[in-house]
N, C-alpha and C. Protein backbone atom coordinates (compact mmCIF):
# COMPACT_ATOMS: atom_id res chain seq x y z
N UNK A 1 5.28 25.71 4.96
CA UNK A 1 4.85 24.33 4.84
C UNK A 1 5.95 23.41 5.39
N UNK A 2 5.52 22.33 6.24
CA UNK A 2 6.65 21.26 6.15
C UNK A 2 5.83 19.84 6.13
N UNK A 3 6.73 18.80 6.35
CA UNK A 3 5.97 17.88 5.83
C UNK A 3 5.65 17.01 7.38
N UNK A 4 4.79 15.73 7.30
CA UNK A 4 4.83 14.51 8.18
C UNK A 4 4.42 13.48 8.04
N UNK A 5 5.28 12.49 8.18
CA UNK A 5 5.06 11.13 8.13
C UNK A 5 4.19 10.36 8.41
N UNK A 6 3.19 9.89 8.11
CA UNK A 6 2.04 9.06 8.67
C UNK A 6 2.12 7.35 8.35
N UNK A 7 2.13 6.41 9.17
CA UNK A 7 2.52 5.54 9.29
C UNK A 7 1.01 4.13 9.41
N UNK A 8 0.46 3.55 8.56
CA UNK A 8 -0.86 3.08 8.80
C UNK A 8 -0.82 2.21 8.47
N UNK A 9 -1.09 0.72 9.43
CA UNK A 9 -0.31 -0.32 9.44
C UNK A 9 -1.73 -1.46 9.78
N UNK A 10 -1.26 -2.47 8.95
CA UNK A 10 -2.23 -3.79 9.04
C UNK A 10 -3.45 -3.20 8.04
N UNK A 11 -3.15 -2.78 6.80
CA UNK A 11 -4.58 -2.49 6.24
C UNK A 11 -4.94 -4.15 5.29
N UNK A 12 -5.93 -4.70 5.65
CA UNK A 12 -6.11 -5.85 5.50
C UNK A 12 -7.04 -6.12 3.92
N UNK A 13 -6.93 -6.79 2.68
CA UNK A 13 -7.25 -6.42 1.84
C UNK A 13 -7.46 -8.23 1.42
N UNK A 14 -8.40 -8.52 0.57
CA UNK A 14 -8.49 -9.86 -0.03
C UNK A 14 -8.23 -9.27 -2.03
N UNK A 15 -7.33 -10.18 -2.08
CA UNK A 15 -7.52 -10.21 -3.73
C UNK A 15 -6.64 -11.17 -4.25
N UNK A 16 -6.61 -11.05 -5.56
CA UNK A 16 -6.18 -12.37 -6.69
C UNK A 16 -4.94 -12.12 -7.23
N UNK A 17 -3.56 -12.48 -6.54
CA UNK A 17 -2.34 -12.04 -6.84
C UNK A 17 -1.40 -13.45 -6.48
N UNK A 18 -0.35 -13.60 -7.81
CA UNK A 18 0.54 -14.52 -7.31
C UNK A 18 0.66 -15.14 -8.97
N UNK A 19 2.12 -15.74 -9.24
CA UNK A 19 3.16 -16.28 -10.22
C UNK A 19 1.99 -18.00 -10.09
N UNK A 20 1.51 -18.46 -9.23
CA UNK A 20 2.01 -19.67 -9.09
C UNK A 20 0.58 -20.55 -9.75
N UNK A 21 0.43 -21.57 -9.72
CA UNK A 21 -0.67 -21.85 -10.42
C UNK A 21 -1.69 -22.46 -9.66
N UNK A 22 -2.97 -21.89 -9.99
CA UNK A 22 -4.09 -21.79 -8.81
C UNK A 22 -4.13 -20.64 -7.80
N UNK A 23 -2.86 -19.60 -7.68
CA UNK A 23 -3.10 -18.69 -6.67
C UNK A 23 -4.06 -17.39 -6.96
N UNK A 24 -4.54 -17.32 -8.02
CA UNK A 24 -5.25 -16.39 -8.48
C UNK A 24 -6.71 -16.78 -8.90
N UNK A 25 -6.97 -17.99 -8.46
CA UNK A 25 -8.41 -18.35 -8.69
C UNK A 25 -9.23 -18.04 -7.48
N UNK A 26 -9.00 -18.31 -5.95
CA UNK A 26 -9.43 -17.66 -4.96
C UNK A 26 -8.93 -16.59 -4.54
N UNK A 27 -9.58 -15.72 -3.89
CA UNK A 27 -8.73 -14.36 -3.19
C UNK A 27 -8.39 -14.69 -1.66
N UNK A 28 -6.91 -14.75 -2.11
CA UNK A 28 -5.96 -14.41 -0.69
C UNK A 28 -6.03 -13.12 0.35
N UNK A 29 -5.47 -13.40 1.79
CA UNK A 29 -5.06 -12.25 2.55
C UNK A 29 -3.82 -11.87 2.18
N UNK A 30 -4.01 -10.34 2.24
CA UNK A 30 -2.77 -9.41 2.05
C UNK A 30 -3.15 -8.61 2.90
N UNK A 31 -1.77 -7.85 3.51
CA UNK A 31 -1.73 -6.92 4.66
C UNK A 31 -0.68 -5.63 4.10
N UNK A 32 -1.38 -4.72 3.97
CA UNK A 32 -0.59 -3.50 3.99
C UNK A 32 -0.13 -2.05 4.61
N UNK A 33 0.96 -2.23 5.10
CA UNK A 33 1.10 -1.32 5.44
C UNK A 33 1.93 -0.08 4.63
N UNK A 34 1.35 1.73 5.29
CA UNK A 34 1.66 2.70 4.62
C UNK A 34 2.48 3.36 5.19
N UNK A 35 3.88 3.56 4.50
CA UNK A 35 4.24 5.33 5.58
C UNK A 35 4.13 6.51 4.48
N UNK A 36 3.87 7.34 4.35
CA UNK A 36 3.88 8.42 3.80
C UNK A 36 3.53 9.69 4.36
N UNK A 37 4.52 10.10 3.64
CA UNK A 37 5.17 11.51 3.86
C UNK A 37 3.95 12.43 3.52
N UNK A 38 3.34 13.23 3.96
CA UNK A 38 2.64 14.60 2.97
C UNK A 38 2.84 15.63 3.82
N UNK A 39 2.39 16.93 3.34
CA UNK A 39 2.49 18.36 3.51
C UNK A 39 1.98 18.80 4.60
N UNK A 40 2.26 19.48 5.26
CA UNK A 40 1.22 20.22 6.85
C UNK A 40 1.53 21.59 6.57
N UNK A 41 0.31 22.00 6.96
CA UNK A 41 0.28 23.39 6.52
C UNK A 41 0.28 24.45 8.43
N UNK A 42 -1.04 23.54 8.74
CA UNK A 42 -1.71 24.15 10.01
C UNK A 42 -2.20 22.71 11.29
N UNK A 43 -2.86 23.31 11.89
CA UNK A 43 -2.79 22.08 12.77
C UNK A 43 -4.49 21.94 12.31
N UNK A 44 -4.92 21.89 11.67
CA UNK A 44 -6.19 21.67 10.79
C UNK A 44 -6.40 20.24 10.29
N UNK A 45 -7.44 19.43 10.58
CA UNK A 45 -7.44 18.46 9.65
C UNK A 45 -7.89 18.53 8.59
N UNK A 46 -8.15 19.09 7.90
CA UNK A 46 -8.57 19.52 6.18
C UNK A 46 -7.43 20.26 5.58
N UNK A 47 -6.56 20.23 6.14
CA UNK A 47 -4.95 20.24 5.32
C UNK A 47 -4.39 19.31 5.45
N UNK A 48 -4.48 18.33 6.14
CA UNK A 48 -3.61 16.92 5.91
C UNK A 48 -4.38 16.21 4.80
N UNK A 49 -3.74 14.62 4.56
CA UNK A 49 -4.27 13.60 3.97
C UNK A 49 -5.36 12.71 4.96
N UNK A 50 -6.12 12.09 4.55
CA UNK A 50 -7.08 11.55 5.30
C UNK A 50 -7.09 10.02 5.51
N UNK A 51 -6.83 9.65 6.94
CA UNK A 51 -6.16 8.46 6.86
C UNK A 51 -7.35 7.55 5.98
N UNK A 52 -8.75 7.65 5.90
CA UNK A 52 -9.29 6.81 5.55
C UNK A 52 -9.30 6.51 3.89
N UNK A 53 -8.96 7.21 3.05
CA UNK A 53 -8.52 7.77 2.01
C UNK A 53 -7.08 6.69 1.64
N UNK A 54 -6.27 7.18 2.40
CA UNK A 54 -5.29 6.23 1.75
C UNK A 54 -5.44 4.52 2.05
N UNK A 55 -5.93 4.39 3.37
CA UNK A 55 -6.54 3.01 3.56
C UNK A 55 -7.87 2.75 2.16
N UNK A 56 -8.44 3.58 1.93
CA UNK A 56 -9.25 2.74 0.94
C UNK A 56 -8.48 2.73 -0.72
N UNK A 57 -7.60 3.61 -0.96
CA UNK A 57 -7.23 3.28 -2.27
C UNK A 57 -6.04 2.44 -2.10
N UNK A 58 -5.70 2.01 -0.62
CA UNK A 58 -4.75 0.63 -0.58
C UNK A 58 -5.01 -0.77 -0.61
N UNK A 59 -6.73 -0.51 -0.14
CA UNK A 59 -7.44 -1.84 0.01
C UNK A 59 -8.18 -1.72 -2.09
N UNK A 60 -8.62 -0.58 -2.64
CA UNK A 60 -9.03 -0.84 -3.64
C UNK A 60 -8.30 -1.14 -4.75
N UNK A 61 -6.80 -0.96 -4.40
CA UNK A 61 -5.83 -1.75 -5.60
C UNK A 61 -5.36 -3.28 -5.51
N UNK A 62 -5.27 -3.74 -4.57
CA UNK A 62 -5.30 -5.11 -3.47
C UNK A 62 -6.73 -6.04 -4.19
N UNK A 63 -7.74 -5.38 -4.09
CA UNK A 63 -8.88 -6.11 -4.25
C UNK A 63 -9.24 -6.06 -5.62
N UNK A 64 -9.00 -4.95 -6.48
CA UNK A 64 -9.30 -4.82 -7.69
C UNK A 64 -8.79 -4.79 -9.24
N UNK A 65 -7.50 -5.12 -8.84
CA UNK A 65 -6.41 -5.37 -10.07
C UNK A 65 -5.46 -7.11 -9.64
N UNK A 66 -5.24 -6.90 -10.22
CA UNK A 66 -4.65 -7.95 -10.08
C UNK A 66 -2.70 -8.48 -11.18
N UNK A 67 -1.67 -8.96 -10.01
CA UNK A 67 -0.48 -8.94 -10.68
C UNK A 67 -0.15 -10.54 -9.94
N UNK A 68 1.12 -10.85 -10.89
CA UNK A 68 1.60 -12.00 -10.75
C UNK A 68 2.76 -11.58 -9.55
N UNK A 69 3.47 -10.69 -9.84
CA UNK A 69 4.49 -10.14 -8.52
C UNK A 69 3.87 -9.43 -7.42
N UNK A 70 4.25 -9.71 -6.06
CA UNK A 70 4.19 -8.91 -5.06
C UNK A 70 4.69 -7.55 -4.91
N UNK A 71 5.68 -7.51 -6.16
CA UNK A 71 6.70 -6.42 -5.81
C UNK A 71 6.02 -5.09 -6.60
N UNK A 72 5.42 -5.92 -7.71
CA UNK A 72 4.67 -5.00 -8.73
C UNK A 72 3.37 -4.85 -7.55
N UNK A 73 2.43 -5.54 -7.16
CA UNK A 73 1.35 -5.39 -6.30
C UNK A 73 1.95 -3.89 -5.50
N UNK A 74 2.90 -4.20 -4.62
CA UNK A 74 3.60 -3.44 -3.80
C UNK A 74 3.65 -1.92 -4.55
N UNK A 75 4.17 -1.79 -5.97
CA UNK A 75 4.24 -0.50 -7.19
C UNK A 75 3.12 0.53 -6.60
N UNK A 76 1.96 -0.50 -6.94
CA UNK A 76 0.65 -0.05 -7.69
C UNK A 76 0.07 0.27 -6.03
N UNK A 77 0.44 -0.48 -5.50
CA UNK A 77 -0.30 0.59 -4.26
C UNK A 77 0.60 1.57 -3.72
N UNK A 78 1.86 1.79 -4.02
CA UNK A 78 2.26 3.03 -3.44
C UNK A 78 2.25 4.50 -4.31
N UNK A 79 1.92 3.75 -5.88
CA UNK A 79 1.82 4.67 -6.62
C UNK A 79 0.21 5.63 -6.83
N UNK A 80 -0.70 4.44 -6.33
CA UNK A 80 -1.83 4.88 -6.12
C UNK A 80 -2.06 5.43 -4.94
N UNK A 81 -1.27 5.47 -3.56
CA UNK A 81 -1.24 6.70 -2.37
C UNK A 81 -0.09 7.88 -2.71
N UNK A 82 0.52 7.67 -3.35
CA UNK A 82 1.36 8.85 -3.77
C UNK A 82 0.55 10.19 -4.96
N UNK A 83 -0.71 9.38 -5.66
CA UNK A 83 -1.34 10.08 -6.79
C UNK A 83 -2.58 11.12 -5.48
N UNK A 84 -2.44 10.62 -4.44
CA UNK A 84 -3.55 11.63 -3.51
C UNK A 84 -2.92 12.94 -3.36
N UNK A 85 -4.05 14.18 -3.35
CA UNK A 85 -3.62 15.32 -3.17
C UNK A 85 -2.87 15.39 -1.60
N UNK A 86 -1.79 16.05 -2.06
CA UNK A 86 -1.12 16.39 -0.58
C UNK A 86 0.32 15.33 -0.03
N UNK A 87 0.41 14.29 -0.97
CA UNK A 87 1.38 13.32 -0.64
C UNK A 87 2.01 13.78 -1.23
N UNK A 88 3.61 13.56 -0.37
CA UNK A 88 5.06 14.06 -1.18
C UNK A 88 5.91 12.76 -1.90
N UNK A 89 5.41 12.21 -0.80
CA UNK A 89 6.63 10.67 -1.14
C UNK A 89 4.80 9.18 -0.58
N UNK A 90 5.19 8.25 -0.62
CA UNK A 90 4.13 6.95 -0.30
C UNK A 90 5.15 5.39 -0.35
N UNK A 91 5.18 5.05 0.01
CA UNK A 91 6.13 3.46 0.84
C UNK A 91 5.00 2.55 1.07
N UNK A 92 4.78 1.67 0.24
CA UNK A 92 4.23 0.49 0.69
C UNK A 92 4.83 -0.44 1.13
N UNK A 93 4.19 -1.36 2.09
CA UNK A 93 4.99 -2.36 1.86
C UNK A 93 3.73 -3.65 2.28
N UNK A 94 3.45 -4.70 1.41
CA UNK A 94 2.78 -5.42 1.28
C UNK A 94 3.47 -7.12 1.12
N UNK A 95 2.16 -7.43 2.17
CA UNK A 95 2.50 -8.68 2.95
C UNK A 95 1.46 -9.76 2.50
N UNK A 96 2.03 -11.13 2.48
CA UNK A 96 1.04 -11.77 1.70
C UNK A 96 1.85 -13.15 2.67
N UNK A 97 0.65 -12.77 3.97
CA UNK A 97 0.76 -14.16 4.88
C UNK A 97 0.93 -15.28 4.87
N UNK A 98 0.22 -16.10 3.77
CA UNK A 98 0.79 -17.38 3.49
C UNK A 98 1.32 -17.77 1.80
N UNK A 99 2.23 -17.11 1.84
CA UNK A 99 3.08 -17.11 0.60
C UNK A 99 3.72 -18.47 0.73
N UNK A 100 4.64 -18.89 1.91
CA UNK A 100 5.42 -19.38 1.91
C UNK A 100 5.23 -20.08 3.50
N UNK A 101 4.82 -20.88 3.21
CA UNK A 101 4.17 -22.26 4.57
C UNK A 101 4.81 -23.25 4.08
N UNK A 102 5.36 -23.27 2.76
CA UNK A 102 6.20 -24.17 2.22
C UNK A 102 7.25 -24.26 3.42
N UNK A 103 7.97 -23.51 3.02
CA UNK A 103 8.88 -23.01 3.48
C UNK A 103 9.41 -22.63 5.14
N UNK A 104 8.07 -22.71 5.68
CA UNK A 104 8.23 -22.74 7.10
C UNK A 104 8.63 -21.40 7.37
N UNK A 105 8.01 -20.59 6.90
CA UNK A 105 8.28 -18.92 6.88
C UNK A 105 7.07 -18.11 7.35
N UNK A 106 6.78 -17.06 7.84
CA UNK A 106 5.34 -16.50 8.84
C UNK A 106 4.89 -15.80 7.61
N UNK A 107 5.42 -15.57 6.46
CA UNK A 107 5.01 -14.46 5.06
C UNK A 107 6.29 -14.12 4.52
N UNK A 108 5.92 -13.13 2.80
CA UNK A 108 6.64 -12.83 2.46
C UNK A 108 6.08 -11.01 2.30
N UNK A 109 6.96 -10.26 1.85
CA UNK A 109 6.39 -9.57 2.23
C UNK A 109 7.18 -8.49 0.31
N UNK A 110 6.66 -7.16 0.33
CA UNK A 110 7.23 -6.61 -0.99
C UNK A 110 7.17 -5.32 -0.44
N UNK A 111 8.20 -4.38 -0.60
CA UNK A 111 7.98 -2.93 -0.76
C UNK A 111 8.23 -2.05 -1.63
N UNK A 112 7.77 -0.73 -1.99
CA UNK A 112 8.15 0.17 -3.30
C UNK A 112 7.66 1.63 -2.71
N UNK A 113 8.54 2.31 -3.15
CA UNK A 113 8.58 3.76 -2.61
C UNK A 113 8.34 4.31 -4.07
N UNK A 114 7.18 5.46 -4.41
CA UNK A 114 6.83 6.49 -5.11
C UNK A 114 6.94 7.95 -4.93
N UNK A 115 7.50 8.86 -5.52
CA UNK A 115 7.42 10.47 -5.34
C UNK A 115 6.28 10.73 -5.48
N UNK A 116 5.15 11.92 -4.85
CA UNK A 116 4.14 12.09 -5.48
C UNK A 116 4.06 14.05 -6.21
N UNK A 117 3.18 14.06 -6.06
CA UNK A 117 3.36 15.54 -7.15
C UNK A 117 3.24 16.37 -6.11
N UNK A 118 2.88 16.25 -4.89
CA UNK A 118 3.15 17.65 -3.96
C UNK A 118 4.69 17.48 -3.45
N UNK A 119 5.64 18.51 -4.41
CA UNK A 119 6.74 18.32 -3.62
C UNK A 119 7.28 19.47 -2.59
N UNK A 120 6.58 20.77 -2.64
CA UNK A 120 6.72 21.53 -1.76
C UNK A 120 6.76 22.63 -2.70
């Protein structure tokens, strides 16, 4: 077995996240991107992870829970691609485009790295 990195970027998600008051009454854009690590066995695609798979349980934590931190947002989706069969490690990192227009800034953005239970 060894492992490989898969890298899946701009997964685009609407939901109800943010400290500030009023930011959780409409749903915002968030953008996430994944790298994670999982297992290769063969050159088979029914031994890897399935990219569509981790794109939907990145868009279904985004859309369906809801936190006041980005950083925690950021947790919960890397901990929820790290819980898929076959992931070793999962890295989110989640972007929340107009955080900061205050500020004259393009986004802010959060990341969090999880182990997952395939460790080899």
């Amino acid at each position: 077995m060894t492992t490989s990195r898969l890298f899946l970027t701009g997964i685009r998600a609407s939901g109800r996240h943010g400290a500030n008051p009023g930011e959780k009454e409409e749903p915002q854009e968030f953008v996430v991107d994944l790298d994670v690590e999982v297992k290769t066995f063969a050159d088979v695609v029914e031994e890897t992870v399935d990219y569509r798979t981790l794109a939907r349980v990145a868009r279904e934590v985004v859309e369906e829970r809801s936190f006041d931190l980005l950083e925690t947002l950021a947790s919960a989706v890397a901990t929820a691609a790290a819980e898929i069969e076959g992931v070793v490690q999962a890295t989110a990192v989640v972007h929340k485009p107009n955080a900061a227009r205050s500020l004259q800034i393009d986004g802010v953005a959060a990341a969090a790295t999880v182990e997952g239970e395939a460790k080899g």
